[in-house]
Every structure is written in C-alpha cells, then in structure tokens.
Protein backbone atom coordinates (compact mmCIF):
# COMPACT_ATOMS: atom_id res chain seq x y z
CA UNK A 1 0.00 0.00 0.00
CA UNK A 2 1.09 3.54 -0.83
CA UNK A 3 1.79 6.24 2.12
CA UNK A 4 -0.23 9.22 1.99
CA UNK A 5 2.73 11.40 2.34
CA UNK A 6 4.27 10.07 -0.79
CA UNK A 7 1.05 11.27 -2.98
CA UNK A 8 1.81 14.62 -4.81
CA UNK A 9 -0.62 16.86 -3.50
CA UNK A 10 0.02 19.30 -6.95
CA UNK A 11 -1.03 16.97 -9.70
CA UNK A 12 -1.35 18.60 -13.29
CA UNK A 13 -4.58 19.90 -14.50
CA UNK A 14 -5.81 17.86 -17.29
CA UNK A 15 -6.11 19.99 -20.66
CA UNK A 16 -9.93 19.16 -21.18
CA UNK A 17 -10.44 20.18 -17.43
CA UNK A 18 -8.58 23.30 -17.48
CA UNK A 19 -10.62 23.94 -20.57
CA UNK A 20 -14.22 22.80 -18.87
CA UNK A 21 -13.40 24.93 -15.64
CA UNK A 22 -12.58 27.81 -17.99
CA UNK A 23 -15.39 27.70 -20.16
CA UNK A 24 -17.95 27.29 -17.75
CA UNK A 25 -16.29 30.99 -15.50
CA UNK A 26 -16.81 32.36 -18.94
CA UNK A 27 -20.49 31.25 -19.48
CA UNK A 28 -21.48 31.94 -15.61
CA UNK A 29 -19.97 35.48 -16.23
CA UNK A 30 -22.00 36.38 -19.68
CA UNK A 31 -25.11 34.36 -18.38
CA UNK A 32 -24.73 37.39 -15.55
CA UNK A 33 -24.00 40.47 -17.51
CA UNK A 34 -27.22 39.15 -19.61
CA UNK A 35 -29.70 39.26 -16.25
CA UNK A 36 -28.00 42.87 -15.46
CA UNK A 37 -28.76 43.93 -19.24
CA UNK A 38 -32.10 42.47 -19.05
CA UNK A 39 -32.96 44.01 -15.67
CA UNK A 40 -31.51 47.53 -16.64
CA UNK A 41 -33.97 47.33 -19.70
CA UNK A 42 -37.12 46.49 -17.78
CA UNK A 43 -36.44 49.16 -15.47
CA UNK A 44 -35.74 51.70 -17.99
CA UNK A 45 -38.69 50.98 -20.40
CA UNK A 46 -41.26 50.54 -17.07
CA UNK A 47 -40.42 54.09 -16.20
CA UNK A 48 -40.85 55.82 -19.14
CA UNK A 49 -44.62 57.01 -19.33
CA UNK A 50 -45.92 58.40 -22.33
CA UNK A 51 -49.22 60.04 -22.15
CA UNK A 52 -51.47 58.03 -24.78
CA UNK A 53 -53.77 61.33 -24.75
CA UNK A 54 -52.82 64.25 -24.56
CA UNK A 55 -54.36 67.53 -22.32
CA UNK A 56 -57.71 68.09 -24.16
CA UNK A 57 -57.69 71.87 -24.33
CA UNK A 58 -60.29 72.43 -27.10
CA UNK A 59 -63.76 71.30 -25.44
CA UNK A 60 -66.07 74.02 -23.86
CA UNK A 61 -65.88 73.80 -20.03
CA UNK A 62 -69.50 72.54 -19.88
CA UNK A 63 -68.58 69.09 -22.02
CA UNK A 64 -69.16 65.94 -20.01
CA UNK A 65 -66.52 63.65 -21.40
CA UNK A 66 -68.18 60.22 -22.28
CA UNK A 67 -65.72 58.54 -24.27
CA UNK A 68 -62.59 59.61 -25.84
CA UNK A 69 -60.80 57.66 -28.87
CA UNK A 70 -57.37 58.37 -30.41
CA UNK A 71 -56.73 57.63 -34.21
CA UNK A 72 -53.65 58.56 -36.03
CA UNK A 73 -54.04 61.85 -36.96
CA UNK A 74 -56.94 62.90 -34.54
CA UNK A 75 -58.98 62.82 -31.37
CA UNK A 76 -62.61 61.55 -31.24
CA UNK A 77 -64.80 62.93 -28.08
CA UNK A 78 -68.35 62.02 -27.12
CA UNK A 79 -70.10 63.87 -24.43
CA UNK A 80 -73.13 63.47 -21.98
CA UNK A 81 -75.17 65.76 -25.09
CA UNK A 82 -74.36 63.21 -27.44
CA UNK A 83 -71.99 65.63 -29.28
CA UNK A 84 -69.02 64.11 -31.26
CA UNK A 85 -66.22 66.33 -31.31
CA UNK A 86 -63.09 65.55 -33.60
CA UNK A 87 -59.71 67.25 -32.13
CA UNK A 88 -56.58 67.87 -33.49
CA UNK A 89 -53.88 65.17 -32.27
CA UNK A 90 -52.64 67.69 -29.51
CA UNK A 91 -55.54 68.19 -28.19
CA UNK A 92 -55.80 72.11 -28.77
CA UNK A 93 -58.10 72.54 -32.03
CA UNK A 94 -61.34 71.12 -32.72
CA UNK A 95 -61.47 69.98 -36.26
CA UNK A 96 -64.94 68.83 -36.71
CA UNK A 97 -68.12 68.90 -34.23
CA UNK A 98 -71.56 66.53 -35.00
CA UNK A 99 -74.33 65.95 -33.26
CA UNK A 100 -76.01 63.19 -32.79
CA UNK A 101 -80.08 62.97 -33.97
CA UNK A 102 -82.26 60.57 -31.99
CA UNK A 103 -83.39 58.22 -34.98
CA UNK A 104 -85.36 55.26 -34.04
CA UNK A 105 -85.26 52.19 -36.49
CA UNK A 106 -88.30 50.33 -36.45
C-alpha cells in the first residue's frame, strides 16, 4: 500500500479540465452580464410614461366627457349631449363637431 505522504498533493490539470473549468467561468460570467442587461432594460422601459392622450384643451368647459378615442391623426370625443367632437392630435383645435339625432329604427 502507498503512504499518503508520498502522494503529490500538486497533480497537473488535465487539458480538457482546465478547458471545462474555464469555459464554464466564462459562461457563468455572460449568463450574468445578460440578467444585469435584461434588468436595466425592464427598469428603464417601465419608467418611461408616455401620455397616450394628450391635455384636451379644445372642449367648452360645460362638455361631459363620455368617451374619448385616439386615431392617427386625430382625437374623437363624445359627451353626456351626445356631441361628437373631432380634435386635433394635440388636443388644442377642434377639427370637426356633430351631433347626434335621436333616430329610431323600427
């Protein structure tokens, strides 16, 4: 039997070890960087709030907003009154107003 104190405590690394050990640092480290990247992203882009509609400027002070709808190019309003009022896409000039007729199908 061999004596423990005759066993080289400092045996060479085996190439494909060296390599395995090496590889998987460099992986660990990237797969890390990635979930910092990822999480700086997130928090950027759920902080940034961009108003989807704008201040609405244009009505009269006595329009009871029922339902507002955004196009590309322009701003649809419906009040209480069953007006329809069709703003500019800043919300500052009214482009169009309608209003709606009671007309019963039968």
């Amino acid at each position: 039997m061999v004596d423990q104190s005759e066993i080289s405590a400092s045996l060479p690394e085996p190439a494909n070890l060296r390599f395995l050990r090496r590889l998987v640092t460099t992986l660990t480290a990237i797969m890390i960087l990635g979930l910092i990247a990822i999480f700086a992203v997130l928090v950027i882009k759920l902080q940034t709030t961009t108003a989807i509609f704008p201040e609405i400027t244009a009505l009269p002070a006595s329009a009871e907003v029922l339902s507002i709808s955004r196009t590309t190019t322009e701003l649809i309003i419906i009040d209480q009154t069953r007006t329809i009022y069709i703003l500019s896409l800043d919300g500052k000039t009214i482009v169009q107003k309608m209003k709606l007729i009671n007309a019963h199908v039968k």
